[in-house]
N, C-alpha and C. Protein backbone atom coordinates (compact mmCIF):
# COMPACT_ATOMS: atom_id res chain seq x y z
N UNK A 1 106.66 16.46 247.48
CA UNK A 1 105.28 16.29 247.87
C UNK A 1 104.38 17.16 247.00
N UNK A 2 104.48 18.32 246.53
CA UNK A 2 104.15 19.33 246.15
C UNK A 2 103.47 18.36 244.44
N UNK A 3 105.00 17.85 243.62
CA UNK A 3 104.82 16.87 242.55
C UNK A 3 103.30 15.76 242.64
N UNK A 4 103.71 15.35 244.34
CA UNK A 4 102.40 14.24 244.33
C UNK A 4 101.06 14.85 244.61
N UNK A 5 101.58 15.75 245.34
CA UNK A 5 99.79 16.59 245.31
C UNK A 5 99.22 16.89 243.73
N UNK A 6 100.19 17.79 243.20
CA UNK A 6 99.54 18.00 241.63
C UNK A 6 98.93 16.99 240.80
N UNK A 7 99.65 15.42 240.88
CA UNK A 7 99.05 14.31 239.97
C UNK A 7 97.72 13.66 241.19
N UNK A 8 97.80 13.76 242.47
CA UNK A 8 96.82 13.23 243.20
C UNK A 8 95.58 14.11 243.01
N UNK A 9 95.35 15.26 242.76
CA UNK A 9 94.28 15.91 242.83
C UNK A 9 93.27 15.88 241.56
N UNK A 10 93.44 16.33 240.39
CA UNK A 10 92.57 15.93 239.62
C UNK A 10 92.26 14.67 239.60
N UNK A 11 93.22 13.12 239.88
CA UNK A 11 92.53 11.82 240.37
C UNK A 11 91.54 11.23 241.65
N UNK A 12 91.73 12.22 242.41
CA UNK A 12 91.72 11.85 243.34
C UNK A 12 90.07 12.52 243.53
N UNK A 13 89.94 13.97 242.83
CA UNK A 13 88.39 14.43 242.31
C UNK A 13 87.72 14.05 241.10
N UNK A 14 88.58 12.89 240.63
CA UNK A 14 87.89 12.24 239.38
C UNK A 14 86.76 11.09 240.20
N UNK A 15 86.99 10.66 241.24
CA UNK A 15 86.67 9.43 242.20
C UNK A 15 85.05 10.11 242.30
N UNK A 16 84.12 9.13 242.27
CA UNK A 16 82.80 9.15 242.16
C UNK A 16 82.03 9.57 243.67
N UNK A 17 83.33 9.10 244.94
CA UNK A 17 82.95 9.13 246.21
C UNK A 17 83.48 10.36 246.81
N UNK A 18 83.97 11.19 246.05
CA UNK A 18 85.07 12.32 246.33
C UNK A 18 84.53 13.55 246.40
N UNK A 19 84.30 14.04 247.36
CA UNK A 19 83.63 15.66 247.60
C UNK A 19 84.42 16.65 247.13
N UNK A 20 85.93 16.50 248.23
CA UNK A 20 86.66 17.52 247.96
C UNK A 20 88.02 16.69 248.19
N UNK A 21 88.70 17.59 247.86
CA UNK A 21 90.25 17.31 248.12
C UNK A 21 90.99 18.57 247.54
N UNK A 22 91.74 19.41 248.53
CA UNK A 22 92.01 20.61 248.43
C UNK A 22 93.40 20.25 249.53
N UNK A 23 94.24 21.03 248.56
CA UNK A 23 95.80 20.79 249.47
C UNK A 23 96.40 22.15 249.55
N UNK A 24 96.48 22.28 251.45
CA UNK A 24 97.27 23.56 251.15
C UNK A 24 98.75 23.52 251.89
N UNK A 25 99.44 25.02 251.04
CA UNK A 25 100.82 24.42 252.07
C UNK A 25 101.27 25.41 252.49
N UNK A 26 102.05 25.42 254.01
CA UNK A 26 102.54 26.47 254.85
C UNK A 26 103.35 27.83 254.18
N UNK A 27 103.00 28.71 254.30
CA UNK A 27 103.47 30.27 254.28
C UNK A 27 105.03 29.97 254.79
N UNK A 28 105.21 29.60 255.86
CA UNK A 28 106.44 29.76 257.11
C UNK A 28 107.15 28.12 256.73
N UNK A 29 106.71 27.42 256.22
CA UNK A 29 107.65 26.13 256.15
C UNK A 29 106.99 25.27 254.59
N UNK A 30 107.71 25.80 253.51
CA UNK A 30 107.43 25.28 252.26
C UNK A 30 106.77 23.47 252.18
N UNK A 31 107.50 23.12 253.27
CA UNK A 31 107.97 21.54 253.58
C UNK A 31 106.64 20.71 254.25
N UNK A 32 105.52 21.57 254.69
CA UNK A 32 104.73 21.36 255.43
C UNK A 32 103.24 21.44 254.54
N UNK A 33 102.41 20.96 254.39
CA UNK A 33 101.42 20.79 254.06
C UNK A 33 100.29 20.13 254.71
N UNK A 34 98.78 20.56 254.25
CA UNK A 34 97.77 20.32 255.05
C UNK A 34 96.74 19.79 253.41
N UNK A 35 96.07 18.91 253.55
CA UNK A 35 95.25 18.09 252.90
C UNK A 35 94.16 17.92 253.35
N UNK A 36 93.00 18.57 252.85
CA UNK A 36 91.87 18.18 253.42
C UNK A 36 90.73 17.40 252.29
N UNK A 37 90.31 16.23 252.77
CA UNK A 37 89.41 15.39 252.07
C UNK A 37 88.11 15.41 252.42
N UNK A 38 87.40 15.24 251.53
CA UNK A 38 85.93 14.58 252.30
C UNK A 38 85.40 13.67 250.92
N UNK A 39 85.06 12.66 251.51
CA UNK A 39 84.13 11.50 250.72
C UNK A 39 82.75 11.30 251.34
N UNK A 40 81.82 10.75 250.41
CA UNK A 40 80.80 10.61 250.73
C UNK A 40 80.17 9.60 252.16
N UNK A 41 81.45 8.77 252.16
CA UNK A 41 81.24 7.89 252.84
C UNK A 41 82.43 7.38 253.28
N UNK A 42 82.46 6.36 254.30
CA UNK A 42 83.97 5.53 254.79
C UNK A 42 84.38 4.51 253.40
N UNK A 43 83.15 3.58 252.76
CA UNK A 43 83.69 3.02 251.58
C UNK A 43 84.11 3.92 250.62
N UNK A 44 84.04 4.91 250.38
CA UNK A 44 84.30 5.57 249.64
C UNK A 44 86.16 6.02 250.03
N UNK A 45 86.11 6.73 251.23
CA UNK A 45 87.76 6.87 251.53
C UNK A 45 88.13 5.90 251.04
N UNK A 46 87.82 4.39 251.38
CA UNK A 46 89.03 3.27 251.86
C UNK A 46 89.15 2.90 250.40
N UNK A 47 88.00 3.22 249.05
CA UNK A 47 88.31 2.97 247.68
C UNK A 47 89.50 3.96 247.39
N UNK A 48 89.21 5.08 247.88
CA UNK A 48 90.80 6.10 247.67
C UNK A 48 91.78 5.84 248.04
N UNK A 49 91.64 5.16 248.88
CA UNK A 49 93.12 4.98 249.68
C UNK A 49 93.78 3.72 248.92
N UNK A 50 92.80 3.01 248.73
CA UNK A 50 92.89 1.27 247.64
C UNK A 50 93.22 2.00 245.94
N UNK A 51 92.78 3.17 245.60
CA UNK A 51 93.00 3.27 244.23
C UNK A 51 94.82 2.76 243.76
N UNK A 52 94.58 3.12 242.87
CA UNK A 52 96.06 2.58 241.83
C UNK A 52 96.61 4.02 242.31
N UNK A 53 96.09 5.19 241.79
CA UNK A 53 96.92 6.45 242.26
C UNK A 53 97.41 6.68 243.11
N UNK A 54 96.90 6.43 244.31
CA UNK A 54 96.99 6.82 245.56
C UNK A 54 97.65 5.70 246.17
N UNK A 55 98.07 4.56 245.85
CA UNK A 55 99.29 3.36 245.94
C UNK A 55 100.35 4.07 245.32
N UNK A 56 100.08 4.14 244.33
CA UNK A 56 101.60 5.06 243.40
C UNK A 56 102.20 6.21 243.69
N UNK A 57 101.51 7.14 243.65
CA UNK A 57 101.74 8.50 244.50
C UNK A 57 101.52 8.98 245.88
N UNK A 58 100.51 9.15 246.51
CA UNK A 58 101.07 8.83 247.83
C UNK A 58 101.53 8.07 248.72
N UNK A 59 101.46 6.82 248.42
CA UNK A 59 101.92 5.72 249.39
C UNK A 59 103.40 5.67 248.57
N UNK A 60 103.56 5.42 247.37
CA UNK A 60 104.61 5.32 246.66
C UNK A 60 105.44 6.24 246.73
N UNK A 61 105.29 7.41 246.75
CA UNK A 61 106.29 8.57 246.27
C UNK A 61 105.91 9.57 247.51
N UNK A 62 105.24 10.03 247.66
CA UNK A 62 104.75 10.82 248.85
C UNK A 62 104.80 10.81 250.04
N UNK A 63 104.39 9.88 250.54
CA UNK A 63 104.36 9.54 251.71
C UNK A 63 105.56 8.59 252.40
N UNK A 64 106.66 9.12 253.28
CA UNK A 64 108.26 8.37 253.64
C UNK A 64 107.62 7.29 254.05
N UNK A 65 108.37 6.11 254.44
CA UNK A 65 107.97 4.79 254.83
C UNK A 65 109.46 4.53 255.69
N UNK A 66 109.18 4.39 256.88
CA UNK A 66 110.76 3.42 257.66
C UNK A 66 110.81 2.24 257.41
N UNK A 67 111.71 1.29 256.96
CA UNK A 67 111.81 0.39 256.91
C UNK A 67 112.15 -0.89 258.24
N UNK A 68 110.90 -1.07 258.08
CA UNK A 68 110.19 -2.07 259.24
C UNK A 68 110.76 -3.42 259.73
N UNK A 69 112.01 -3.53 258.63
CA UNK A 69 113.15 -5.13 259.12
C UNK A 69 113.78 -4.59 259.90
């Protein structure tokens, strides 16, 4: 996760709708992390969440997925 935070952040503050995006991670559990965003607006999140990066790296690589069959 640590990998996807590093490539998500300078993209993710390249975004025109993007205030902040600052990732921090637990003292007591390496494994644990906290992400805080702010966009200008809700279209603005849902373009982040729709970007190519943020398909690739967090949805892709970052973020576990159960498999739903």
């Amino acid at each position: 996760m640590a990998r996807v935070i590093e490539k998500m952040t300078p993209l993710s503050l390249q975004e025109p709708g993007c205030l902040m995006y600052q990732a921090h991670r637990s003292l007591s559990d390496p494994r644990l992390f906290f992400l805080y965003e702010q966009y200008v607006n809700e279209a603005a999140y849902q373009a982040h969440i729709e970007s190519p990066h943020a398909q690739q790296y967090a949805w892709g690589q970052g973020i576990p997925h159960k498999d739903q069959s």
